[in-house]
ModelCIF file with pLDDT and N, C-alpha, C, O atoms, coordinates in Angstrom:
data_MODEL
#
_entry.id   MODEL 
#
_entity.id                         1 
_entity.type                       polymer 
_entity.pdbx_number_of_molecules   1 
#
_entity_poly.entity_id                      1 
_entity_poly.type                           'polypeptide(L)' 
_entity_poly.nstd_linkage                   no 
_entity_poly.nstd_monomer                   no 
_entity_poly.pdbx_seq_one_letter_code       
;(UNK)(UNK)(UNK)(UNK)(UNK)(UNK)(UNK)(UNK)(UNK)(UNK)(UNK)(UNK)(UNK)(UNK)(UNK)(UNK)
(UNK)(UNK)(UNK)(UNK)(UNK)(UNK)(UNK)(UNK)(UNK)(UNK)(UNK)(UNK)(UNK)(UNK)(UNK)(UNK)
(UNK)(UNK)(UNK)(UNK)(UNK)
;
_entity_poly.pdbx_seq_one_letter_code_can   XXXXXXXXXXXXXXXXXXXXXXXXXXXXXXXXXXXXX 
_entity_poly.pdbx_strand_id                 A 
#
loop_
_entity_poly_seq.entity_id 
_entity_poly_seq.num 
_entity_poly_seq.mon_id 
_entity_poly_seq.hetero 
1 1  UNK n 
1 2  UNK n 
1 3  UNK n 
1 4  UNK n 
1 5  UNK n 
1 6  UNK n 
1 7  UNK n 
1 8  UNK n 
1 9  UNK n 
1 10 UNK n 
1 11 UNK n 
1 12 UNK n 
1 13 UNK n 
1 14 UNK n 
1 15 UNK n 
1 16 UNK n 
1 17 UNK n 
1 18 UNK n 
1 19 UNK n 
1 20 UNK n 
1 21 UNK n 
1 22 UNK n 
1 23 UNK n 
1 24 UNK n 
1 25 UNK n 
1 26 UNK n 
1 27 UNK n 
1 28 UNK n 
1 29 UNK n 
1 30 UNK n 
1 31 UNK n 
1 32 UNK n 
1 33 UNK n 
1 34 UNK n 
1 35 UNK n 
1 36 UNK n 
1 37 UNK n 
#
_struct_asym.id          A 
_struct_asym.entity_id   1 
#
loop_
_ma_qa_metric.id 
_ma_qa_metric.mode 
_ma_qa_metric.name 
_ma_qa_metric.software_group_id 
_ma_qa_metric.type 
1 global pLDDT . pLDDT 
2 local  pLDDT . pLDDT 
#
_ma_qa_metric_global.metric_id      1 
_ma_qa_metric_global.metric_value   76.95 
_ma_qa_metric_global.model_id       1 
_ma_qa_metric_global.ordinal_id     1 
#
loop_
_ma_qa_metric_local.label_asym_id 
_ma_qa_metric_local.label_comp_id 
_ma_qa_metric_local.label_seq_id 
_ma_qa_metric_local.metric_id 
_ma_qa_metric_local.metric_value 
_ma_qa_metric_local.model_id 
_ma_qa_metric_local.ordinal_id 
A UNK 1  2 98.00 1 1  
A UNK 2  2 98.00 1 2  
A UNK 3  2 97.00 1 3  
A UNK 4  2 96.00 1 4  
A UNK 5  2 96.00 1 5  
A UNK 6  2 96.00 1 6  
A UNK 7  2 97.00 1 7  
A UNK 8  2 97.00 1 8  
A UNK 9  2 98.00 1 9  
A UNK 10 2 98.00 1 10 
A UNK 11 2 97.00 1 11 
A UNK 12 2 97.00 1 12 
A UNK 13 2 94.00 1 13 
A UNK 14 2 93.00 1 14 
A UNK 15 2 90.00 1 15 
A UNK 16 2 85.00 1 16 
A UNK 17 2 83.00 1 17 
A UNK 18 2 85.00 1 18 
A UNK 19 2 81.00 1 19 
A UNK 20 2 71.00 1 20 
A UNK 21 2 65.00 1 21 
A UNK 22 2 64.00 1 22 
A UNK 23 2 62.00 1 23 
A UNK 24 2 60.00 1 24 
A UNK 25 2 57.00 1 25 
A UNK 26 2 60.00 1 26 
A UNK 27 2 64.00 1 27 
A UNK 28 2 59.00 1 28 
A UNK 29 2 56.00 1 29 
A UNK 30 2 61.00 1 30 
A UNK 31 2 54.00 1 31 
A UNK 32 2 52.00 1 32 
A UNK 33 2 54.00 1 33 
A UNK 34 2 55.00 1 34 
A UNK 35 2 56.00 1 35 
A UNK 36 2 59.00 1 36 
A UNK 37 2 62.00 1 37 
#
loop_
_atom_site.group_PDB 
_atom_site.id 
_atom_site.type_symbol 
_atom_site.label_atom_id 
_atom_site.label_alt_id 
_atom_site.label_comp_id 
_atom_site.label_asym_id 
_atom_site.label_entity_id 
_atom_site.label_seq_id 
_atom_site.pdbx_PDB_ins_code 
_atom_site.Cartn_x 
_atom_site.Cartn_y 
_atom_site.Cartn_z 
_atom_site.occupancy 
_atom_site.B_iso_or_equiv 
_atom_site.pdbx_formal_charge 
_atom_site.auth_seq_id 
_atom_site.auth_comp_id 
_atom_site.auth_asym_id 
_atom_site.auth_atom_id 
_atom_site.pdbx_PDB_model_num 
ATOM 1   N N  . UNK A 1 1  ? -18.661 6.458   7.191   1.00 98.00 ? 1  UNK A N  1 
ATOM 2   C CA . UNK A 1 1  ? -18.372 6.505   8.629   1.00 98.00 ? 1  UNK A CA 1 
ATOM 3   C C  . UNK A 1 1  ? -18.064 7.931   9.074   1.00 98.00 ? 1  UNK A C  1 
ATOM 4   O O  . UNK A 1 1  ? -18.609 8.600   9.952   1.00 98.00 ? 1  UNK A O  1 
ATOM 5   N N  . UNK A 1 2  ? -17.043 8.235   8.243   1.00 98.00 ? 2  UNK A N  1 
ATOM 6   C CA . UNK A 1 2  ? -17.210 9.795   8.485   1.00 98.00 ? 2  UNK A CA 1 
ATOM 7   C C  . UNK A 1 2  ? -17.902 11.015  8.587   1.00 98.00 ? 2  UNK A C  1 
ATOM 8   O O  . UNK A 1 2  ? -17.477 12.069  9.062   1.00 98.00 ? 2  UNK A O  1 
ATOM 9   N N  . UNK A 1 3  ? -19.034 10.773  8.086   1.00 97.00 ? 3  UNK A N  1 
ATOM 10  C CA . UNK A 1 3  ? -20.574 11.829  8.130   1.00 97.00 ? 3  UNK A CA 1 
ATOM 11  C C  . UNK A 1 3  ? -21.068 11.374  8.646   1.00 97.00 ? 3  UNK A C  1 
ATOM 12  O O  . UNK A 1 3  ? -21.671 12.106  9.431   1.00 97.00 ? 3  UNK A O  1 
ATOM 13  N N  . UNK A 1 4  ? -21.349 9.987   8.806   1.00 96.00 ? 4  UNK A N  1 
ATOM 14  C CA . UNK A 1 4  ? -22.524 9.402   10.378  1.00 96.00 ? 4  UNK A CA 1 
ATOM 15  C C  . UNK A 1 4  ? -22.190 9.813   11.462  1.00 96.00 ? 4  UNK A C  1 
ATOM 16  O O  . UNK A 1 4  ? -21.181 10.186  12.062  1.00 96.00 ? 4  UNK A O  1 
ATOM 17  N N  . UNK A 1 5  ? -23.451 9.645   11.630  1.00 96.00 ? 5  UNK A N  1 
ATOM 18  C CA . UNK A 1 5  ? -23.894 9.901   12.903  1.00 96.00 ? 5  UNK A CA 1 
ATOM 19  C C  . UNK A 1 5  ? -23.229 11.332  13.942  1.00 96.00 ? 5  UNK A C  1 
ATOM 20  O O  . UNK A 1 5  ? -23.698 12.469  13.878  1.00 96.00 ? 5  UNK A O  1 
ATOM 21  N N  . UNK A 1 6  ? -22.260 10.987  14.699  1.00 96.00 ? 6  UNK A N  1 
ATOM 22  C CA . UNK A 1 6  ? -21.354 12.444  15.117  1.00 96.00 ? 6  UNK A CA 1 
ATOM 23  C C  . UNK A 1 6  ? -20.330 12.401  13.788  1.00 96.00 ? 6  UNK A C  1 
ATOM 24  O O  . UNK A 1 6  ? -19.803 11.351  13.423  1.00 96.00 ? 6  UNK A O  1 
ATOM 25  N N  . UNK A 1 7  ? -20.112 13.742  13.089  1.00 97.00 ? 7  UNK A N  1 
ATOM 26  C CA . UNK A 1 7  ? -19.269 13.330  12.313  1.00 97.00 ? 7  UNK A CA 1 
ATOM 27  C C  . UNK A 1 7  ? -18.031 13.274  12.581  1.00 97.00 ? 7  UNK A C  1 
ATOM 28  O O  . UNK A 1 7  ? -17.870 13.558  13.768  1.00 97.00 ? 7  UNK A O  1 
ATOM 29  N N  . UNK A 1 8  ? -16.503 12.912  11.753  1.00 97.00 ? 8  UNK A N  1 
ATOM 30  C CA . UNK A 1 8  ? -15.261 13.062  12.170  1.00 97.00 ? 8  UNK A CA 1 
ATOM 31  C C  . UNK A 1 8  ? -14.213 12.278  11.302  1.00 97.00 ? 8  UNK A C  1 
ATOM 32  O O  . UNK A 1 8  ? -14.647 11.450  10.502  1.00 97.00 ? 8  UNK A O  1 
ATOM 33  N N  . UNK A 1 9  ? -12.690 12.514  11.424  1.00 98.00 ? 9  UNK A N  1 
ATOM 34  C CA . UNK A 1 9  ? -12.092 11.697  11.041  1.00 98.00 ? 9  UNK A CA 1 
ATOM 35  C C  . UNK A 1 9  ? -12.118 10.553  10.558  1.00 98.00 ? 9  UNK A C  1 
ATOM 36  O O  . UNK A 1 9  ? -12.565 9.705   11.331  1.00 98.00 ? 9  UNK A O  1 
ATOM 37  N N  . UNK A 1 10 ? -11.640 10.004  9.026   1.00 98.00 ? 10 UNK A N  1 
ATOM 38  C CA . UNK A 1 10 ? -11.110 8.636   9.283   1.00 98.00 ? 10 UNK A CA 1 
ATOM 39  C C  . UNK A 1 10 ? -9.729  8.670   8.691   1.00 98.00 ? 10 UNK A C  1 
ATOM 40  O O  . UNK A 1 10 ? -9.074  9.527   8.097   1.00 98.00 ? 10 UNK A O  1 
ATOM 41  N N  . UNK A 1 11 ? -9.499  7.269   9.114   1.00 97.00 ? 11 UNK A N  1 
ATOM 42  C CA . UNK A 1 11 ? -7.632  6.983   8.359   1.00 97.00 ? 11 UNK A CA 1 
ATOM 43  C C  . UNK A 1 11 ? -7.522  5.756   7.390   1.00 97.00 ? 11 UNK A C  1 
ATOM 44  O O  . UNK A 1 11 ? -7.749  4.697   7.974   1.00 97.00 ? 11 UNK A O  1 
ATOM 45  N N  . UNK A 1 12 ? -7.278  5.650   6.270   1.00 97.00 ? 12 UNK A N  1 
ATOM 46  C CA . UNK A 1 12 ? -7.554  4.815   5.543   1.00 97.00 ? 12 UNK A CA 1 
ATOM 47  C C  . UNK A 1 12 ? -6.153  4.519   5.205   1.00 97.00 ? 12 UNK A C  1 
ATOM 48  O O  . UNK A 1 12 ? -5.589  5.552   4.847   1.00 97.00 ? 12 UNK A O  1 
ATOM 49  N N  . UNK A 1 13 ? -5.547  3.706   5.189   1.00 94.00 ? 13 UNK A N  1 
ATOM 50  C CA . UNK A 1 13 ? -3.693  3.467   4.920   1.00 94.00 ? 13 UNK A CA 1 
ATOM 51  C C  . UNK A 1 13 ? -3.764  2.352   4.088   1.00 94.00 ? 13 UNK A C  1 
ATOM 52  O O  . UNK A 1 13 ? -4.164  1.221   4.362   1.00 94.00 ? 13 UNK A O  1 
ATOM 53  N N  . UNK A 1 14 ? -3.096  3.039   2.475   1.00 93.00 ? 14 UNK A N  1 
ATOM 54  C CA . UNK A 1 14 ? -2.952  2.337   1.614   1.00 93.00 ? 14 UNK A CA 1 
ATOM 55  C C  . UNK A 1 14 ? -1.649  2.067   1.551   1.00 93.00 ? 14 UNK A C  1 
ATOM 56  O O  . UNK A 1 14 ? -0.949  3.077   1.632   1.00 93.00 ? 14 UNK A O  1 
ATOM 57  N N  . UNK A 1 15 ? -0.828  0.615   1.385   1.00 90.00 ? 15 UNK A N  1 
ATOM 58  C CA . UNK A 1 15 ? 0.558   0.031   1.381   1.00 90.00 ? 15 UNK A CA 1 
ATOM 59  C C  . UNK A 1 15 ? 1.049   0.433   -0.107  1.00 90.00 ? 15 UNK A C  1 
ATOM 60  O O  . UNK A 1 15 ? 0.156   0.750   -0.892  1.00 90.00 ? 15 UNK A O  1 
ATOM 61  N N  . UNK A 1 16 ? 2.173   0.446   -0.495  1.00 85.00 ? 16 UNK A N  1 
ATOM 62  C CA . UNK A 1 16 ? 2.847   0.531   -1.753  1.00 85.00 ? 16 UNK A CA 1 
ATOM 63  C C  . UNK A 1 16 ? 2.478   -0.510  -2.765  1.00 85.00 ? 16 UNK A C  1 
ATOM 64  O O  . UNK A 1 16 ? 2.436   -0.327  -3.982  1.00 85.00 ? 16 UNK A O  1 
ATOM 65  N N  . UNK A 1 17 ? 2.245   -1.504  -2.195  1.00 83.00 ? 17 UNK A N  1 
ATOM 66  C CA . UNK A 1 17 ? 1.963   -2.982  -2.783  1.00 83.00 ? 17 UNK A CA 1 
ATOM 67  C C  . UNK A 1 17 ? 0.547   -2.900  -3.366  1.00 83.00 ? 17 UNK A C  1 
ATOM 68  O O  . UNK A 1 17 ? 0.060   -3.435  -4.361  1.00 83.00 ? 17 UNK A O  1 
ATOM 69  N N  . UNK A 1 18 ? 0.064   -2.121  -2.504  1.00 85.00 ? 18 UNK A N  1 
ATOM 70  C CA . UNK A 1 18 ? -1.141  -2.204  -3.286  1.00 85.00 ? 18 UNK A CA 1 
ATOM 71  C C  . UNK A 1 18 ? -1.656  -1.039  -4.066  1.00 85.00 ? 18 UNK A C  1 
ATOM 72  O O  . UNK A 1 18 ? -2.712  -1.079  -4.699  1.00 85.00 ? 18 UNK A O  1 
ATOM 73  N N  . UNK A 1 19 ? -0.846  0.028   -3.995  1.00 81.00 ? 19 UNK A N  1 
ATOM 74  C CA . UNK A 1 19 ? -0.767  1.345   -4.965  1.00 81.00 ? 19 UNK A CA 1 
ATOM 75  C C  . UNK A 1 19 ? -0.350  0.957   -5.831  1.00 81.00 ? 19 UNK A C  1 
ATOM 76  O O  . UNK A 1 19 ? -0.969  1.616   -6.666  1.00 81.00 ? 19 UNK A O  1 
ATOM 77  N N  . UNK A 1 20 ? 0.468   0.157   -6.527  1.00 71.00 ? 20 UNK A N  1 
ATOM 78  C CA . UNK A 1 20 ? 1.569   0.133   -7.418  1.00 71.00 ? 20 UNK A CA 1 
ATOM 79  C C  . UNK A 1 20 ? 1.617   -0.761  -8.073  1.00 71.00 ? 20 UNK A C  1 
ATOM 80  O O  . UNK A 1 20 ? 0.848   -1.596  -7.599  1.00 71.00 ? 20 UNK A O  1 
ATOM 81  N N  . UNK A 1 21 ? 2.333   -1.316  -9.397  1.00 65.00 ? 21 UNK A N  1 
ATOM 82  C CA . UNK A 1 21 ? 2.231   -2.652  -9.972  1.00 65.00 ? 21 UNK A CA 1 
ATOM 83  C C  . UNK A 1 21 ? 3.640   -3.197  -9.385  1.00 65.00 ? 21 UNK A C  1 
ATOM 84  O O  . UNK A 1 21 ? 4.381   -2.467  -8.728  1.00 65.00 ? 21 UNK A O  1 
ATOM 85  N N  . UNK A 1 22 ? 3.922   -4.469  -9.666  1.00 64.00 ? 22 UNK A N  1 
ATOM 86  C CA . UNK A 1 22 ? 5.056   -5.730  -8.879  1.00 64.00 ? 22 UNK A CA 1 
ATOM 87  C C  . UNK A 1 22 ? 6.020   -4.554  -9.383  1.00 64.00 ? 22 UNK A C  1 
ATOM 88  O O  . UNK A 1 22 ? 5.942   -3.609  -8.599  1.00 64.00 ? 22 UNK A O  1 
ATOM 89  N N  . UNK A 1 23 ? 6.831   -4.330  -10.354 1.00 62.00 ? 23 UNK A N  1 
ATOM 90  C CA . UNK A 1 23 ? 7.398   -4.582  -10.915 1.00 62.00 ? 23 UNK A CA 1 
ATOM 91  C C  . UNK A 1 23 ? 8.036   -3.330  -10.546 1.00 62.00 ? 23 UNK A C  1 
ATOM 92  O O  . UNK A 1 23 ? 9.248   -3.160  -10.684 1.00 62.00 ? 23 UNK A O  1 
ATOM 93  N N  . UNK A 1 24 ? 6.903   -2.063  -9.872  1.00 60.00 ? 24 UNK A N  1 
ATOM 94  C CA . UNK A 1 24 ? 7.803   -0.989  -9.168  1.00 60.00 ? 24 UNK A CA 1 
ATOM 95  C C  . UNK A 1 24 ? 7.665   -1.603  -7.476  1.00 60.00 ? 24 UNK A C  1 
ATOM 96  O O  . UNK A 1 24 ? 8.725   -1.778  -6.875  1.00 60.00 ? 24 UNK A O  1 
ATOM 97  N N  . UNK A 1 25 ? 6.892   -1.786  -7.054  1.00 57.00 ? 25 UNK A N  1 
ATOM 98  C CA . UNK A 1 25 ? 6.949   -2.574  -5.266  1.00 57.00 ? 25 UNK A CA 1 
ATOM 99  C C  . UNK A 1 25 ? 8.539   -3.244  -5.200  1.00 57.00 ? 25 UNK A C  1 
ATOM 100 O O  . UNK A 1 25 ? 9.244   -3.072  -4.206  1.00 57.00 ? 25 UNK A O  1 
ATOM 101 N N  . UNK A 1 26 ? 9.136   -4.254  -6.738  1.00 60.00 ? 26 UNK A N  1 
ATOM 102 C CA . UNK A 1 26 ? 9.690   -5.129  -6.863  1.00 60.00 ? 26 UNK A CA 1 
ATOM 103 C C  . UNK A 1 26 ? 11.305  -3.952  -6.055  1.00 60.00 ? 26 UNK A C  1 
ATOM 104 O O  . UNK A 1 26 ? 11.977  -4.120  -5.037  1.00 60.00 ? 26 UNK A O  1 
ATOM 105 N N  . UNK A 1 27 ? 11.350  -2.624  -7.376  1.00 64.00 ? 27 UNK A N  1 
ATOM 106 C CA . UNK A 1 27 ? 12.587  -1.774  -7.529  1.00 64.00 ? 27 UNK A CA 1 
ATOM 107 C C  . UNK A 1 27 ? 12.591  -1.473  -5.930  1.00 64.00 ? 27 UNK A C  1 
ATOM 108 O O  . UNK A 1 27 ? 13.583  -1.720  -5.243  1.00 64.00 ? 27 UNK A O  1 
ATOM 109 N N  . UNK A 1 28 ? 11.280  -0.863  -5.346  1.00 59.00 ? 28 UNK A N  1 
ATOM 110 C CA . UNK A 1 28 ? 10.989  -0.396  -3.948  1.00 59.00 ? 28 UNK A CA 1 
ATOM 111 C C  . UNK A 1 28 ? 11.630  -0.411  -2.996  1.00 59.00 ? 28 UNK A C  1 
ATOM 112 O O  . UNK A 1 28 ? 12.089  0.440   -2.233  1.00 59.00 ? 28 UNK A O  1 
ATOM 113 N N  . UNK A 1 29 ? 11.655  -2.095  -3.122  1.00 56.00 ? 29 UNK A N  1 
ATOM 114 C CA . UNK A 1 29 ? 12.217  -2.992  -1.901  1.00 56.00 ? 29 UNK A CA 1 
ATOM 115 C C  . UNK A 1 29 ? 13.434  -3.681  -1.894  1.00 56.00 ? 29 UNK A C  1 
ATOM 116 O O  . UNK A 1 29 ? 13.931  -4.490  -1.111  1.00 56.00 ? 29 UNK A O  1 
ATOM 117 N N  . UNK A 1 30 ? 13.809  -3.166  -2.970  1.00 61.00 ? 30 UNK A N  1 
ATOM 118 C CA . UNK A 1 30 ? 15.200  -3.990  -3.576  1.00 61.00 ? 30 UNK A CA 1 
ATOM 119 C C  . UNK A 1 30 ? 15.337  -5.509  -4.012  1.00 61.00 ? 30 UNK A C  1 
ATOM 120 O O  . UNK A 1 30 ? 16.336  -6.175  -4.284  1.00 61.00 ? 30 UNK A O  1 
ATOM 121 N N  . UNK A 1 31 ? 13.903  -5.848  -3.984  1.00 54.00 ? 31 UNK A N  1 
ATOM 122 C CA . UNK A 1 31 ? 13.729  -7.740  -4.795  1.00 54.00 ? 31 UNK A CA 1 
ATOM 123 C C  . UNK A 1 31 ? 15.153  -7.507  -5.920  1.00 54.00 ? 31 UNK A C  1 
ATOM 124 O O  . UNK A 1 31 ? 15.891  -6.569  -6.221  1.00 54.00 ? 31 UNK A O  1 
ATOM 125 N N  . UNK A 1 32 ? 15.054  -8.506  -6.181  1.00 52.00 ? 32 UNK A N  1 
ATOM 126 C CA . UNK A 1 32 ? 16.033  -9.257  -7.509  1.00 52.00 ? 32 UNK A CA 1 
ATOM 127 C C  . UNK A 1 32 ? 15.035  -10.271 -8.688  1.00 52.00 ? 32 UNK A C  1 
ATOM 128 O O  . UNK A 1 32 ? 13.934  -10.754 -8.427  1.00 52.00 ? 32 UNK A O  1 
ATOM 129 N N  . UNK A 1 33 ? 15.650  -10.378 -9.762  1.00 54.00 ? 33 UNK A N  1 
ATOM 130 C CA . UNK A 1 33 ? 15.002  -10.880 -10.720 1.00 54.00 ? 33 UNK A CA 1 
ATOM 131 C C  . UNK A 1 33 ? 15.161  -12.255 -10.470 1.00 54.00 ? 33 UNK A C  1 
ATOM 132 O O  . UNK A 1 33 ? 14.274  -13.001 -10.886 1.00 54.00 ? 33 UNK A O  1 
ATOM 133 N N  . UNK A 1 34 ? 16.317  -12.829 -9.747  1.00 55.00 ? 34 UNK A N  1 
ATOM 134 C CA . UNK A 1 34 ? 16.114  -14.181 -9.341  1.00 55.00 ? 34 UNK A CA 1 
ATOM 135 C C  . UNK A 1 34 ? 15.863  -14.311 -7.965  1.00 55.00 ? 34 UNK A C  1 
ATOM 136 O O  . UNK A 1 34 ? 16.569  -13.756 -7.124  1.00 55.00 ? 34 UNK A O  1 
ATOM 137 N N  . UNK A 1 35 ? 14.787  -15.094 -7.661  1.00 56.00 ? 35 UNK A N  1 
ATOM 138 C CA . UNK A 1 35 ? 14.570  -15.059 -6.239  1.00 56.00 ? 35 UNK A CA 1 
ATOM 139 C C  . UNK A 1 35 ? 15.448  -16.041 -5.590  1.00 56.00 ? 35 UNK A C  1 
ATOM 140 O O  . UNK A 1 35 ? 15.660  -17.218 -5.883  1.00 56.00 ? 35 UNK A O  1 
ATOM 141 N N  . UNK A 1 36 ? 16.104  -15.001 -4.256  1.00 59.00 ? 36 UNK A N  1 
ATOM 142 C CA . UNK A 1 36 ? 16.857  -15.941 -3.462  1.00 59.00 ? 36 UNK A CA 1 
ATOM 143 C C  . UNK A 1 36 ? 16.436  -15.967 -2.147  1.00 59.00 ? 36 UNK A C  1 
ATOM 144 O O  . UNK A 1 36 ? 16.454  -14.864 -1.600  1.00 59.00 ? 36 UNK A O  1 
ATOM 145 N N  . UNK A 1 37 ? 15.994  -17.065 -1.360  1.00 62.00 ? 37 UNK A N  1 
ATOM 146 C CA . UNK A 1 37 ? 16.037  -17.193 0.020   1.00 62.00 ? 37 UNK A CA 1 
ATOM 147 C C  . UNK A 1 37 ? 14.355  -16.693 0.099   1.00 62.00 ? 37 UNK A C  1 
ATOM 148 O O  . UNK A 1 37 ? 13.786  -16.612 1.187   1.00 62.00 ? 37 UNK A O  1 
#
């Protein structure tokens, strides 16, 4: 998209969740090992 046609910008926004495995997303966000609520 960016070299077509007129060329220009793009923005591509990758989340933590999906950079990362659970288990750091988990530390991230402050989860707990037992899920509550």
């Amino acid at each position: 998209t960016a070299q077509s046609g007129t060329p220009g910008p793009v923005f591509v926004e990758l989340p933590i969740d999906v950079l990362y495995p659970f288990h750091v997303v988990q530390k991230e966000i402050g989860g707990t090992k037992t899920a509550r609520g």
